[in-house]
Protein backbone atom coordinates (compact mmCIF):
# COMPACT_ATOMS: atom_id res chain seq x y z
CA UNK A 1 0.00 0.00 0.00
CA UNK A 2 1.59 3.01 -0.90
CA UNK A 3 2.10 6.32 1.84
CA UNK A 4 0.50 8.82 -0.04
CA UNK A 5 -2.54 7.95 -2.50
CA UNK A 6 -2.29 10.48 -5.03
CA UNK A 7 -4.05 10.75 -8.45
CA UNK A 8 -2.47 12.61 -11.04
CA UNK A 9 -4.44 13.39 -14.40
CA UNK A 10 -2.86 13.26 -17.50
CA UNK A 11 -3.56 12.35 -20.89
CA UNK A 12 0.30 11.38 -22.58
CA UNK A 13 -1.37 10.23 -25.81
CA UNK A 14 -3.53 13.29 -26.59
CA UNK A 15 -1.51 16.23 -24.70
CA UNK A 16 1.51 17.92 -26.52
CA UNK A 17 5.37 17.43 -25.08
CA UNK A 18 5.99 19.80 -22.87
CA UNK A 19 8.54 22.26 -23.91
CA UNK A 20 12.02 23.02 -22.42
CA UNK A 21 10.83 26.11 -20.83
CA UNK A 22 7.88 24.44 -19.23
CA UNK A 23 9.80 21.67 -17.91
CA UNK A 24 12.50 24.59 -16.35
CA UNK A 25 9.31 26.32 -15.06
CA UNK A 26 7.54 23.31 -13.52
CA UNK A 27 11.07 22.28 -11.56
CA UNK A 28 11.47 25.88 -9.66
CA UNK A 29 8.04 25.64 -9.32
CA UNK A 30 9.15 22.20 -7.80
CA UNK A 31 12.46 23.37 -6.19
CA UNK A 32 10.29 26.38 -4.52
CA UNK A 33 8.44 23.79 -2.37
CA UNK A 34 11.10 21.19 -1.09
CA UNK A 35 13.06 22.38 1.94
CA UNK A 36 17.10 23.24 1.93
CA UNK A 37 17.54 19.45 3.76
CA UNK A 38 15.15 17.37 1.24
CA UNK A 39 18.06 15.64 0.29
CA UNK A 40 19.56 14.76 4.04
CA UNK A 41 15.98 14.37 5.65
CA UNK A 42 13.45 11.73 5.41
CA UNK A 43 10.18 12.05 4.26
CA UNK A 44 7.69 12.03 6.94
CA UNK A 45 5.52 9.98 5.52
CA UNK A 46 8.10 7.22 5.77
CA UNK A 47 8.17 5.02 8.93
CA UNK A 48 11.55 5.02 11.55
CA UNK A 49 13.33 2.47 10.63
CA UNK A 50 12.99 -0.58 13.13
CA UNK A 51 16.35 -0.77 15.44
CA UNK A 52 18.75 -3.72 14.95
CA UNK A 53 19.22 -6.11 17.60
CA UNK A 54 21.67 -8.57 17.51
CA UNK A 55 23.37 -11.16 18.79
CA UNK A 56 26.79 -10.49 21.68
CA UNK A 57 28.27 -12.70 19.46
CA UNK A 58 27.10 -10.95 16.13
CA UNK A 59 27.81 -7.44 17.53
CA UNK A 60 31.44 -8.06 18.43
CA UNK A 61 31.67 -9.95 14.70
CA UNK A 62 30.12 -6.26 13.03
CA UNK A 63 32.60 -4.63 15.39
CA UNK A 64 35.31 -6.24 14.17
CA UNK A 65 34.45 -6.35 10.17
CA UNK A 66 33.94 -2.18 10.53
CA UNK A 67 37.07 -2.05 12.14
CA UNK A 68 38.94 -3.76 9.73
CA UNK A 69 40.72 -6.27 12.85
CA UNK A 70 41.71 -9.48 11.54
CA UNK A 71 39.46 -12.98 12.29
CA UNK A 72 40.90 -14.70 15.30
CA UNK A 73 39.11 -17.72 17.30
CA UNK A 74 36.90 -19.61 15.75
CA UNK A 75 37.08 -23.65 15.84
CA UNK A 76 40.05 -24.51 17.22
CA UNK A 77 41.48 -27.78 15.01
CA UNK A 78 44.01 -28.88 16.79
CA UNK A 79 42.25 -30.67 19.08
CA UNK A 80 41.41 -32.96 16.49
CA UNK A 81 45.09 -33.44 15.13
CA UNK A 82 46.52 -36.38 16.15
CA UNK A 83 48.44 -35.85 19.10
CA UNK A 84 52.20 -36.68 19.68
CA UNK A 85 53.02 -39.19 22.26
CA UNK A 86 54.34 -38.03 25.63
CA UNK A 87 58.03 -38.64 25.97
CA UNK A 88 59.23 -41.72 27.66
CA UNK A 89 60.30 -41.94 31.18
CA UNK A 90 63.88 -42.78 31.79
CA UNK A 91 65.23 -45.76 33.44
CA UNK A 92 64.51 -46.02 37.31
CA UNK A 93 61.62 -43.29 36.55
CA UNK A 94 58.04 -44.13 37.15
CA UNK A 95 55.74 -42.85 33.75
CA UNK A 96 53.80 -39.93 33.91
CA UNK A 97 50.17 -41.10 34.15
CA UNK A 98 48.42 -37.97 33.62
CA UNK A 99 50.67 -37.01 30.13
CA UNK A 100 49.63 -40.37 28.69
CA UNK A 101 46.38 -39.98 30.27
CA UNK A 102 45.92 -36.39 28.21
CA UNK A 103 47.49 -38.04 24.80
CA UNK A 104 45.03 -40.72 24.85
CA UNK A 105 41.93 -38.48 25.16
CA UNK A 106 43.23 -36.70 22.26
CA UNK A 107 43.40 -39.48 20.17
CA UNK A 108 40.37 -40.69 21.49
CA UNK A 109 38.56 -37.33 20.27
CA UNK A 110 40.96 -37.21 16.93
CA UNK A 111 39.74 -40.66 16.12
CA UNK A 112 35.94 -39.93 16.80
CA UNK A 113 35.77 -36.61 14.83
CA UNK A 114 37.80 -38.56 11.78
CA UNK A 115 35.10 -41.43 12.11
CA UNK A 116 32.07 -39.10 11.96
CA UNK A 117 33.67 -36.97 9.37
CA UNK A 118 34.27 -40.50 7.28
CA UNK A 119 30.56 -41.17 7.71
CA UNK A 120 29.47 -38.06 6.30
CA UNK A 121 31.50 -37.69 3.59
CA UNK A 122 30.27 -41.37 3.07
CA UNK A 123 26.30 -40.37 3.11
CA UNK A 124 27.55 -37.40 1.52
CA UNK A 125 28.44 -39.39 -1.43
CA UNK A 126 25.77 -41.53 -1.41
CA UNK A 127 23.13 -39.09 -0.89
CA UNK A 128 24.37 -35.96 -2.11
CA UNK A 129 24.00 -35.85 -5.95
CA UNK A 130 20.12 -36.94 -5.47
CA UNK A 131 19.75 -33.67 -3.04
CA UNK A 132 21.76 -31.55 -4.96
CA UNK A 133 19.30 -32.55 -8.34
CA UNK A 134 15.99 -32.33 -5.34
CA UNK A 135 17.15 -28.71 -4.05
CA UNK A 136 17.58 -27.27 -7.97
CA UNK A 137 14.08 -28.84 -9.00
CA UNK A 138 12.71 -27.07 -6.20
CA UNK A 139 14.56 -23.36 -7.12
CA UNK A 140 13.45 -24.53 -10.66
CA UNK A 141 10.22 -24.24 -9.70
CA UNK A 142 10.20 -21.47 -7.33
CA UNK A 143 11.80 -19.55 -10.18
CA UNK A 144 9.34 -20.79 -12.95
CA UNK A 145 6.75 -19.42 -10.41
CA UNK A 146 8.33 -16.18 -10.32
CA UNK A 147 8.68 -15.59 -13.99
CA UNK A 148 5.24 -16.73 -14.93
CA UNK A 149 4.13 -14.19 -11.88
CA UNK A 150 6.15 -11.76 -13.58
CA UNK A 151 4.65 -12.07 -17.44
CA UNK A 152 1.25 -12.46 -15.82
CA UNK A 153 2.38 -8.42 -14.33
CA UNK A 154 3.46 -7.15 -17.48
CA UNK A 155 0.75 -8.07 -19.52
CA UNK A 156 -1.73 -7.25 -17.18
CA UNK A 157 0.15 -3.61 -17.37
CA UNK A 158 0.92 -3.69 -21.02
CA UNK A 159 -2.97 -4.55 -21.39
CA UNK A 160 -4.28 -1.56 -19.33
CA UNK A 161 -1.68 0.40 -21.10
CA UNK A 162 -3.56 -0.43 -24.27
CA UNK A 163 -6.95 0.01 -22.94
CA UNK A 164 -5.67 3.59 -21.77
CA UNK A 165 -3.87 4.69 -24.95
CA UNK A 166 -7.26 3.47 -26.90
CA UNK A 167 -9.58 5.19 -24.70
CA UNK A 168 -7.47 8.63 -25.09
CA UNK A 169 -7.09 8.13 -28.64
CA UNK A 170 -11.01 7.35 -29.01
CA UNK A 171 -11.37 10.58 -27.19
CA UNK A 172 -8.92 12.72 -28.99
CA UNK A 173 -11.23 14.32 -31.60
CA UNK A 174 -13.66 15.55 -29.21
CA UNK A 175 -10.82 16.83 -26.72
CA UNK A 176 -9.24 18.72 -29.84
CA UNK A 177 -12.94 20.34 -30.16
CA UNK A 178 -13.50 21.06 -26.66
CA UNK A 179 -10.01 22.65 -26.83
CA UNK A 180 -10.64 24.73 -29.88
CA UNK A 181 -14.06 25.71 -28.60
CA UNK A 182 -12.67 26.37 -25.35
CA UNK A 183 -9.67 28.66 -27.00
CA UNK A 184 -12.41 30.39 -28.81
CA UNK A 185 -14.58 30.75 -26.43
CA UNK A 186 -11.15 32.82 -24.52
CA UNK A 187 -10.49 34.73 -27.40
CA UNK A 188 -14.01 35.95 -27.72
CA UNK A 189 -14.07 37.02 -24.03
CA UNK A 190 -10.57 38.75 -24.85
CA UNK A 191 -12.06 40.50 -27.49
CA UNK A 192 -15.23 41.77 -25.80
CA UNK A 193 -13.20 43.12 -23.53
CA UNK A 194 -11.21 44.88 -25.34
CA UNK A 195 -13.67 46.22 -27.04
CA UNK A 196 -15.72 47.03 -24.31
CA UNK A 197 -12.08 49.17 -22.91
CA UNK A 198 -12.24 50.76 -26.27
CA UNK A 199 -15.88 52.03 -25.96
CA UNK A 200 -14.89 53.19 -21.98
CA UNK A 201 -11.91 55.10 -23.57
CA UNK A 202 -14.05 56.92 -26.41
CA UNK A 203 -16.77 57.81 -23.60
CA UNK A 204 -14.16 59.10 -21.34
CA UNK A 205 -12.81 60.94 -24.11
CA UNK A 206 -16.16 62.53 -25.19
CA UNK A 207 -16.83 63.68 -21.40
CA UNK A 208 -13.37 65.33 -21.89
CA UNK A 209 -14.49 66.76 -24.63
CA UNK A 210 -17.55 67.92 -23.41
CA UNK A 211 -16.26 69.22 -20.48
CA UNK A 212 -13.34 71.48 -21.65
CA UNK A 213 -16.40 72.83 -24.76
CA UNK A 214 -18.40 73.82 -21.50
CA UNK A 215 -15.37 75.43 -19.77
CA UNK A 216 -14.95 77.51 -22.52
């Protein structure tokens, strides 16, 4: 729904082009109504635009993209690296538990992520050409939608386009008489009064007449 409903009359099939001068008159007449800040300001017709809320996490990332900062953090992947083994204990010493104990839960989680990354790529494999082909049938016809939504659009416009530019043009002899008619019908009252100014003039000049005979 548009902000303002507005109807504007025109007739571009029947009326004339406008001419350079018109079109320079009809912008100052233009310029003379928007303010100095038209081009700074909003139009108060439209609505505040609704505040942004985001995300700690998606603030600090907008942050650090308008600051330029480089991306640190993320996932850290070295966890799932396969760790190196603790170094051995010398002769005599007793082996540290809690090193080994560290190096095998890092293999442990090494080994799971490589399994479940194996597995995907797997069904990946399997699966993924048939949802690949599934998910561009589906834009297919999202798309096809779209464009037949769109032709429906223009010739619906194009059509009362037509039905305009016929009704104008099935007009235009009797708005070319109206106009003469009209233009005559001005010219006539132009010319009545100027003769009636003409008539005023000789009467004023026969009273001046008159009067400076009876002076005498």
């Amino acid at each position: 729904m548009p902000l303002i409903n507005e109807s504007h009359d025109s007739l571009p099939y029947v009326d004339a082009e406008p001419s350079a001068a018109a079109y320079q008159r009809a912008q100052q007449l233009i310029n003379a109504e928007l303010s100095s800040e038209h081009t700074s300001t909003i139009h108060p017709s439209i609505p505040p635009a609704l505040e942004s809320k985001f995300s700690p996490l998606i603030q600090h990332e907008l942050e650090r993209k308008a600051t330029g900062a480089p991306l640190t953090g993320g996932i850290d992947l070295t966890r799932y690296e396969a760790p190196e083994p603790p170094v051995r204990a010398a002769a005599g010493e007793s082996p540290k538990l809690d090193e080994w104990r560290q190096a095998l839960q890092s293999a442990y989680k090494s080994s799971s992520h490589l399994s479940k990354r194996h597995e995907n790529l797997t069904l990946l494999d399997e699966n993924g050409k048939n949802a690949w082909l599934i998910g561009n049938s589906q834009l297919e016809y999202i798309l096809g939608g779209l464009e037949k939504e769109l032709a429906e659009t223009k010739e619906s416009s194009e059509k009362v386009n037509k039905q305009r530019k016929l009704a104008q043009e099935a007009r235009y002899g009797e708005l070319s008489s109206l106009e003469e008619t009209w233009k005559r019908g001005v010219g006539a009252i132009l010319d009545v009064e100027l003769a009636s100014e003409g008539i005023r003039q000789q009467i004023l000049e026969h009273r001046r007449q008159a009067a400076q005979q009876q002076s005498r």
